[in-house]
C-alpha atoms as a PDB file:
ATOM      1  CA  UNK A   1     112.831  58.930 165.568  1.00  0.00           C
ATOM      2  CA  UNK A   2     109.851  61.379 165.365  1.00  0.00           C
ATOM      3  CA  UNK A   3     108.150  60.858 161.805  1.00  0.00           C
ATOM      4  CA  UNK A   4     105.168  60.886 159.941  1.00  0.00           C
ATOM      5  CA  UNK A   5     104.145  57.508 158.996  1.00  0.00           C
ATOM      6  CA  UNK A   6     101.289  55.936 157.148  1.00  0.00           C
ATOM      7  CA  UNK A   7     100.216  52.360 156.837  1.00  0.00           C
ATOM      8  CA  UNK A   8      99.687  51.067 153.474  1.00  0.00           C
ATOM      9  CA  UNK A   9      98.444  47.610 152.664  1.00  0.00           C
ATOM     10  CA  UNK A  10     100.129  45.939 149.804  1.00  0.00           C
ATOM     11  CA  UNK A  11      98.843  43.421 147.119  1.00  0.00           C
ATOM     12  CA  UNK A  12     100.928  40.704 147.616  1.00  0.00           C
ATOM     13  CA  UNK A  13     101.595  40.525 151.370  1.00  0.00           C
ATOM     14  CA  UNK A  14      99.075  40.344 154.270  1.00  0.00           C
ATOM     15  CA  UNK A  15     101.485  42.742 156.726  1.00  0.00           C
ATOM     16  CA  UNK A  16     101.171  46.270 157.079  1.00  0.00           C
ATOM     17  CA  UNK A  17     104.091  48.552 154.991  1.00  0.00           C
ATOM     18  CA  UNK A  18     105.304  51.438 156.735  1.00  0.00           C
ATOM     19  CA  UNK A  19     106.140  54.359 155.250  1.00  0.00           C
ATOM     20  CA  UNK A  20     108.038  57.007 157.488  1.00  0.00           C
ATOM     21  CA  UNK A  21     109.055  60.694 156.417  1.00  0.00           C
ATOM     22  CA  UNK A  22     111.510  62.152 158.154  1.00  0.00           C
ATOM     23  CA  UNK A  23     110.682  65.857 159.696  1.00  0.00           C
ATOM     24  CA  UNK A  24     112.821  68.552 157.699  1.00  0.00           C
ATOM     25  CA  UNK A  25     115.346  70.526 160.096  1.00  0.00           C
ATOM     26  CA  UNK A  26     114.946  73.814 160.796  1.00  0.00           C
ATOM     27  CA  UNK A  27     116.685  76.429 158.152  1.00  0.00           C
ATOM     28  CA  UNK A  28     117.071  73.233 155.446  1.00  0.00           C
ATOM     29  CA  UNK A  29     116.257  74.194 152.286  1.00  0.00           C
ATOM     30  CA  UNK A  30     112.957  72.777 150.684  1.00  0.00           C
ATOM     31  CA  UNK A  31     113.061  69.229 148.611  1.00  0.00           C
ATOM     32  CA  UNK A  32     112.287  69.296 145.269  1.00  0.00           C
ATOM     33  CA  UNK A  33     109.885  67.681 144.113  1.00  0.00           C
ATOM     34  CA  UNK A  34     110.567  65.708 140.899  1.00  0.00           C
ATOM     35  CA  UNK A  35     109.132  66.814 137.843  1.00  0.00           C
ATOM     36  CA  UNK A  36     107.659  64.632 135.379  1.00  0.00           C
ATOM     37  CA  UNK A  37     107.317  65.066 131.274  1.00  0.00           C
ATOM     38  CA  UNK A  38     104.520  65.391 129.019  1.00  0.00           C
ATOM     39  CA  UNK A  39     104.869  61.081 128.930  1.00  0.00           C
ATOM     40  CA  UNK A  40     104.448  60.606 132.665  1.00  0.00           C
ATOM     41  CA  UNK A  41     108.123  59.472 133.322  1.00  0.00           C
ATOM     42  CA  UNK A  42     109.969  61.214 135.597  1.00  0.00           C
ATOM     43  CA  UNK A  43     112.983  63.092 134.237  1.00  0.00           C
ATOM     44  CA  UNK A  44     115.893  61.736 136.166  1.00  0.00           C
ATOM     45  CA  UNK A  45     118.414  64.095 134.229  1.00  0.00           C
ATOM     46  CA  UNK A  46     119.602  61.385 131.858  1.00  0.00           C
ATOM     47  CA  UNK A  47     117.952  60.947 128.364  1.00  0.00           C
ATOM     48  CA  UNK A  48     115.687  58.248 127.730  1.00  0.00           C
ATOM     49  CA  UNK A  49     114.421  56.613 124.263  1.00  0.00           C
ATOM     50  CA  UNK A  50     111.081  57.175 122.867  1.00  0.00           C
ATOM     51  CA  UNK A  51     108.880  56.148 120.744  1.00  0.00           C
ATOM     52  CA  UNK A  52     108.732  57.827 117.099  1.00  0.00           C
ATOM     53  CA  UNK A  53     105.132  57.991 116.417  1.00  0.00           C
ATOM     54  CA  UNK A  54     104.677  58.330 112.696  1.00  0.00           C
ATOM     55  CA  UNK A  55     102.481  60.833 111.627  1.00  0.00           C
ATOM     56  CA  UNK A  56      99.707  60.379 108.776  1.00  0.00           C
ATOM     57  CA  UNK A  57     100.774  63.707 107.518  1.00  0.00           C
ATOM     58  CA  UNK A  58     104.563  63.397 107.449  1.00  0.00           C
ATOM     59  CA  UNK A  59     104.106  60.052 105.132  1.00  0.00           C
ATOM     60  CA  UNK A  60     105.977  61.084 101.596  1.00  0.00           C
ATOM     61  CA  UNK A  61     103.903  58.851  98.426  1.00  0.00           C
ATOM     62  CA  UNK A  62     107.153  59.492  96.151  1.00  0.00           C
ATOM     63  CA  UNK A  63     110.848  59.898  96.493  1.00  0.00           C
ATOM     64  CA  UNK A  64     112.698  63.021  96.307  1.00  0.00           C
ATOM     65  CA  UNK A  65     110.897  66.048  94.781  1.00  0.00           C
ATOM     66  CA  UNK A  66     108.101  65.810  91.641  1.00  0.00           C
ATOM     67  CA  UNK A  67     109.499  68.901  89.885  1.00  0.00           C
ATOM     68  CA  UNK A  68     111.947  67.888  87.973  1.00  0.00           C
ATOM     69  CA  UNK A  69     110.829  64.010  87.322  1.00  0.00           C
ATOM     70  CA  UNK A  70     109.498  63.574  83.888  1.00  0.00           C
ATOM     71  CA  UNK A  71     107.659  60.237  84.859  1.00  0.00           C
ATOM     72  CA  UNK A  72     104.112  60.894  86.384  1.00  0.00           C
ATOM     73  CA  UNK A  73     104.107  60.000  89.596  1.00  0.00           C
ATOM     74  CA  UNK A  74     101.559  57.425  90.800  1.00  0.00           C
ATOM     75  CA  UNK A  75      99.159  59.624  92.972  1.00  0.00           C
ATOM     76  CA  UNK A  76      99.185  62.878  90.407  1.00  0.00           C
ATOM     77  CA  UNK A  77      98.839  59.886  87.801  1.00  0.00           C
ATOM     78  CA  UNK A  78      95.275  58.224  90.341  1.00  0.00           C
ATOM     79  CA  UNK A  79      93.885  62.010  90.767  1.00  0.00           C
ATOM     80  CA  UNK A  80      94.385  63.250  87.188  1.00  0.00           C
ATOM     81  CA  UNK A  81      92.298  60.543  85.709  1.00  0.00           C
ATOM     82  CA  UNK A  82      90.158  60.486  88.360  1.00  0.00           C
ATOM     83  CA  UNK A  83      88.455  63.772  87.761  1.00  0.00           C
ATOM     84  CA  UNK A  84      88.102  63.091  84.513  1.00  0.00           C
ATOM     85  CA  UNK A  85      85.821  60.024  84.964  1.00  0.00           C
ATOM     86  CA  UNK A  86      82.775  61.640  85.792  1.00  0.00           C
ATOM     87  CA  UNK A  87      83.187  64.293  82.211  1.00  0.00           C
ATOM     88  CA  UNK A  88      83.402  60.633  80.426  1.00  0.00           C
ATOM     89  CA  UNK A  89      80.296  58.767  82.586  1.00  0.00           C
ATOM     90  CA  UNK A  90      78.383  62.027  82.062  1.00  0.00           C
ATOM     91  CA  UNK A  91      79.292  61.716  77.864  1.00  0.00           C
ATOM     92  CA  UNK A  92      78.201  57.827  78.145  1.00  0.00           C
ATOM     93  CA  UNK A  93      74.881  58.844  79.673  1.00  0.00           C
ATOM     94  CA  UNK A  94      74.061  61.162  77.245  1.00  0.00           C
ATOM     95  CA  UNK A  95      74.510  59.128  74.696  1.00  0.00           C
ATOM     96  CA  UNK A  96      72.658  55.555  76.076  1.00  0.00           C
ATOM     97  CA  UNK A  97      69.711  57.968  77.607  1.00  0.00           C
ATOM     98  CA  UNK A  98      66.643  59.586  76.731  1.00  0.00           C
ATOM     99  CA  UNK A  99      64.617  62.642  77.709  1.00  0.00           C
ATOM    100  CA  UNK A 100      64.833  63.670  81.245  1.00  0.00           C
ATOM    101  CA  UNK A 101      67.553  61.889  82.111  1.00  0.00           C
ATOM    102  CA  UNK A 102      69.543  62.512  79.757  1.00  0.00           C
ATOM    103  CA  UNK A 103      69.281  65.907  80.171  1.00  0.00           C
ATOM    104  CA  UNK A 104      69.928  65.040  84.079  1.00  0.00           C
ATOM    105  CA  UNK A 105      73.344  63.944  82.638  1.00  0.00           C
ATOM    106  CA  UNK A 106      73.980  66.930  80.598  1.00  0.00           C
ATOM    107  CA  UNK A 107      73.648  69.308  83.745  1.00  0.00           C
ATOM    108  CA  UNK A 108      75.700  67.613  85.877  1.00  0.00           C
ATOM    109  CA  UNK A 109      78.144  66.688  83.726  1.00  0.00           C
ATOM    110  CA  UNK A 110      78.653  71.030  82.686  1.00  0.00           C
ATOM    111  CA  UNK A 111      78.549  71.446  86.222  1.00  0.00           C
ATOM    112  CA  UNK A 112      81.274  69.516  87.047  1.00  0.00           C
ATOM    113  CA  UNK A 113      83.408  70.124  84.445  1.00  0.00           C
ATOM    114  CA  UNK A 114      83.117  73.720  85.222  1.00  0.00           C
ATOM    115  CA  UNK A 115      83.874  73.134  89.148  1.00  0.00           C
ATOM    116  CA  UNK A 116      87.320  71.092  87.700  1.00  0.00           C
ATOM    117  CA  UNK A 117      88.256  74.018  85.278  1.00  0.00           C
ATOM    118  CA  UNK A 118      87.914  76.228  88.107  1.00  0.00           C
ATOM    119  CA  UNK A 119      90.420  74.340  90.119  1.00  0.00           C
ATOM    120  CA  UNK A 120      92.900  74.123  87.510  1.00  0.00           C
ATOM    121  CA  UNK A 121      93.256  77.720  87.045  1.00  0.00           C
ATOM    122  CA  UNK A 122      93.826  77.204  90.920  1.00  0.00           C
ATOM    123  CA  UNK A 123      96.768  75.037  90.032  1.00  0.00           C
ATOM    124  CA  UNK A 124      97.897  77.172  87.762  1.00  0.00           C
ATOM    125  CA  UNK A 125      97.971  80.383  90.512  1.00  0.00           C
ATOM    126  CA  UNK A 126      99.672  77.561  93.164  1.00  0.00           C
ATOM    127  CA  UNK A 127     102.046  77.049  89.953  1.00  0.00           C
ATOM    128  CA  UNK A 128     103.422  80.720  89.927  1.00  0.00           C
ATOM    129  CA  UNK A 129     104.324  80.753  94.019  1.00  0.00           C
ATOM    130  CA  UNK A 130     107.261  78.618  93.575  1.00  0.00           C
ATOM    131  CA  UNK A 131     108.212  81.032  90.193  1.00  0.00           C
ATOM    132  CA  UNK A 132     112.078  82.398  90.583  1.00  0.00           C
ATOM    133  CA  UNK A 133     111.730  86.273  90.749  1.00  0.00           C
ATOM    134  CA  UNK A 134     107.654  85.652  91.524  1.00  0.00           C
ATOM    135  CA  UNK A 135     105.101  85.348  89.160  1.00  0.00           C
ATOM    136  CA  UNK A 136     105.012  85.672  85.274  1.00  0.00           C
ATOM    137  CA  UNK A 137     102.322  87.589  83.516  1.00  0.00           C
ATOM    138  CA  UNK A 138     101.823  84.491  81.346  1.00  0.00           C
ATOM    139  CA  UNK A 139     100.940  82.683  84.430  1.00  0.00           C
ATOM    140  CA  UNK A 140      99.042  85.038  85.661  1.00  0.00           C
ATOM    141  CA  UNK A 141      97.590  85.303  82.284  1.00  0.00           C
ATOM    142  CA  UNK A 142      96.087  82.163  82.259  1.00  0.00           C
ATOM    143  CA  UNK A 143      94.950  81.421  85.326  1.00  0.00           C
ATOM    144  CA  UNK A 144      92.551  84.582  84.680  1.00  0.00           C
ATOM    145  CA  UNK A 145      91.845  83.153  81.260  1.00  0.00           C
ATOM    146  CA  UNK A 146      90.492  79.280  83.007  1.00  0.00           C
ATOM    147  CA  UNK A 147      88.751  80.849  85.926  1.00  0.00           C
ATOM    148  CA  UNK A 148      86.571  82.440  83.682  1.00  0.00           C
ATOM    149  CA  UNK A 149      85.692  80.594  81.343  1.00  0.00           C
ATOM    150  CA  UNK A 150      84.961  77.923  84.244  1.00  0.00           C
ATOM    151  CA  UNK A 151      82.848  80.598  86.181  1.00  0.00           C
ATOM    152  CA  UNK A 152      80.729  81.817  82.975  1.00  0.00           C
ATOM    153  CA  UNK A 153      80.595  78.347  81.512  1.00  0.00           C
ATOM    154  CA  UNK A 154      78.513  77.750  85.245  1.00  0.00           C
ATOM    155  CA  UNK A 155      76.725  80.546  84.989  1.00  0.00           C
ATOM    156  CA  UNK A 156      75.922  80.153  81.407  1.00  0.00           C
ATOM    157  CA  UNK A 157      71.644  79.309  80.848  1.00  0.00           C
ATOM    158  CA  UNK A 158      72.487  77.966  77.464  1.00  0.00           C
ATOM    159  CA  UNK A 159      74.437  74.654  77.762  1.00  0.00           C
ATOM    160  CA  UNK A 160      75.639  74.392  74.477  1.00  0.00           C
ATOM    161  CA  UNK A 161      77.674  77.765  75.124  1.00  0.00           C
ATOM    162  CA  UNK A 162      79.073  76.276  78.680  1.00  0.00           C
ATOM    163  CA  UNK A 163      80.190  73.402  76.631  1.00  0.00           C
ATOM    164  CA  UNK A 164      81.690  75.538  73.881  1.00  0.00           C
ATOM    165  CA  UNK A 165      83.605  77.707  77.044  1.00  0.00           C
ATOM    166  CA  UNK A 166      85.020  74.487  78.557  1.00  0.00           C
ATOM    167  CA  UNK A 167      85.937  73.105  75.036  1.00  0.00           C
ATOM    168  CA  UNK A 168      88.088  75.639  74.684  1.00  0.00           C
ATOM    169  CA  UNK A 169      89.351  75.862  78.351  1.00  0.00           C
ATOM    170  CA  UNK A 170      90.432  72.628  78.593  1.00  0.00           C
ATOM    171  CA  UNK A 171      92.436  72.668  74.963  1.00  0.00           C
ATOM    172  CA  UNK A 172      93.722  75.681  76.173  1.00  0.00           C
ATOM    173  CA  UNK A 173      95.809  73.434  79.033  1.00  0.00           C
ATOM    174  CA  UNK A 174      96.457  70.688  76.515  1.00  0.00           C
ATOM    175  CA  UNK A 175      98.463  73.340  74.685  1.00  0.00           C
ATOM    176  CA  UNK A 176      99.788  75.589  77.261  1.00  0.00           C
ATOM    177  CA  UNK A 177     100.854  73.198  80.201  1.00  0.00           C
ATOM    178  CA  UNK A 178     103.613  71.165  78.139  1.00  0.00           C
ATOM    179  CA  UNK A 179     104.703  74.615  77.240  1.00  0.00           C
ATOM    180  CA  UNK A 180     105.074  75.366  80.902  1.00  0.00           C
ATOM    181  CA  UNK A 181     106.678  72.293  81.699  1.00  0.00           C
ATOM    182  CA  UNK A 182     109.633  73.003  79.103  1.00  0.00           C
ATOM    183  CA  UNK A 183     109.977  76.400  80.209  1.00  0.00           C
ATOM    184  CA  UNK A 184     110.206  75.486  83.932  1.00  0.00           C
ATOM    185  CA  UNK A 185     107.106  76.525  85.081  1.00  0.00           C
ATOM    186  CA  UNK A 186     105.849  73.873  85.763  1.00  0.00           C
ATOM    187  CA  UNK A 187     106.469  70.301  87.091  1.00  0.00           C
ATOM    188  CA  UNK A 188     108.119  68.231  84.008  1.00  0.00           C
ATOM    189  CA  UNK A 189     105.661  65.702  83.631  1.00  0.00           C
ATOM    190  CA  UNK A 190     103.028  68.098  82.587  1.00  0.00           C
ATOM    191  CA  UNK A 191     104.631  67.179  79.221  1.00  0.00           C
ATOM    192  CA  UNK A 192     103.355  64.014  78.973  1.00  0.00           C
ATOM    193  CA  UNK A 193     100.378  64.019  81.288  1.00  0.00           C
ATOM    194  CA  UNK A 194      98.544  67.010  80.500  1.00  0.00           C
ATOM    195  CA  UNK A 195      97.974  66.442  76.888  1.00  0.00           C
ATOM    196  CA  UNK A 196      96.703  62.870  77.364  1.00  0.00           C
ATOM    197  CA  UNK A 197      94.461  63.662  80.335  1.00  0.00           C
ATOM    198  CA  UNK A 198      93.055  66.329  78.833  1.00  0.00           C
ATOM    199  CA  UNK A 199      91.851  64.438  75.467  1.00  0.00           C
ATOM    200  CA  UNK A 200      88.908  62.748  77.993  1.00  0.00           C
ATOM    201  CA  UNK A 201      87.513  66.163  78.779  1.00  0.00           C
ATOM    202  CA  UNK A 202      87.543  67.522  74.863  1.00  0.00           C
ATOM    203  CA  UNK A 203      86.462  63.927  73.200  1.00  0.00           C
ATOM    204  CA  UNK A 204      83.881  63.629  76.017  1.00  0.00           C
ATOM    205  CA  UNK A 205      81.758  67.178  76.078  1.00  0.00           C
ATOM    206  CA  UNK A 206      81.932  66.854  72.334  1.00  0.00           C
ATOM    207  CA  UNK A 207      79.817  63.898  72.030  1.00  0.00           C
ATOM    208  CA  UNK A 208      77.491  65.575  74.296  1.00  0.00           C
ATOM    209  CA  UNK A 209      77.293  68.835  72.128  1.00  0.00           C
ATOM    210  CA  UNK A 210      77.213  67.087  69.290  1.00  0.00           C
ATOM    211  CA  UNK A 211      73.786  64.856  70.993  1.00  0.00           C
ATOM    212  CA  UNK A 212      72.187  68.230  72.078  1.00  0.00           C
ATOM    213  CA  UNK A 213      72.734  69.364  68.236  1.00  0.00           C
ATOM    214  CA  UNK A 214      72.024  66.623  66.858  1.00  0.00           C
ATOM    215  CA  UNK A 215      70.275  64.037  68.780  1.00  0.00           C
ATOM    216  CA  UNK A 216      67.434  66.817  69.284  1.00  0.00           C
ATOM    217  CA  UNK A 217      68.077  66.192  73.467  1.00  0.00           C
ATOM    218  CA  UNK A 218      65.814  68.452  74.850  1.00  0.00           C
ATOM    219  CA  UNK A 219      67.512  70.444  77.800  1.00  0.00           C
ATOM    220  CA  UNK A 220      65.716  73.306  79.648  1.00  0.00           C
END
């Protein structure tokens, strides 16, 4: 037998393993050579188990859809409040400081309030995408209406206007998001969340307009 062999040692015995190929005849077709998968196991034809790995991104935090629940869900419930924190700290601040810093606390509370106003008129435009027939006017209407009074209430130089401007933005979605939710056009639990969450936001900038009226806080 004429072959090709090559000596291999082997771990676990002290001989020499021989491994012979045999020459291919003349006119045979080529071998082929078996093909492995993306895993590194060759595919043998049959079908063999893997493992499921779970993706970060394909975990659901609540069952079955959010639409048409009329109980908050847990994580809208954690994010709602949570923007909402740093309007109230900023109102705290303003009151318990003096001078510099408090006026420190007046500018970055405004400018934060007026970033989160801005992103709920975003909501609001992400709420008309999943509208039957495609978007409402109304919708439309008031995502306009947010976005700028966020945007001028930023832009403002006098803080006791951007304070009016987000006043009256964020009543605005205490009024017109339960409305939305009734109608459908928006996720039912607006109804009971919105008006709630958005009390922090109008209780807390009014203290602070009422300490730069009153309270004589001096902010350039």
């Amino acid at each position: 037998m004429v072959g090709l062999c090559n000596g291999v040692l082997s771990g676990k015995f002290s001989g020499a393993v021989l491994h012979c190929r045999q020459p291919r005849p003349p006119g045979a077709p080529p071998k082929a050579r078996r093909r492995r998968d993306v895993s590194g196991i060759a595919a043998t034809g049959r079908v063999r188990p893997r493992w499921q790995v779970m993706q970060a991104s394909k975990i659901h935090l609540s069952d079955g859809m959010e639409d048409p629940d009329p109980h908050t869900p847990w994580e809208s419930l954690v994010l709602a409040y949570a923007a909402m924190v740093p309007i109230l700290a900023g109102a705290m601040a303003c009151l318990l400081l003096h001078g510099n810093e408090a006026a420190l606390a007046v500018h970055l509370t405004v400018t934060w309030s007026g970033a989160v106003l801005c992103f709920l008129s975003g909501v609001r435009r992400g709420l008309s995408f999943r509208q039957p027939g495609g978007p409402l006017l109304s919708q439309l209407a008031a995502m306009l209406w947010l976005f700028v009074l966020g945007v001028a209430s930023l832009l403002s130089p006098l803080r006791v206007f951007s304070l009016v401007l987000q006043i009256l933005g964020y009543a605005t979605m205490a009024f017109y998001d339960p409305m939305a939710a009734r109608e459908g056009e928006a996720p039912r639990y607006f109804q009971r969340l919105r008006p709630m969450q958005m009390v922090i936001p109008i209780t807390s900038l009014a203290l602070i307009l009422f300490s730069l009226t009153f309270s004589g806080i001096d902010v350039p």
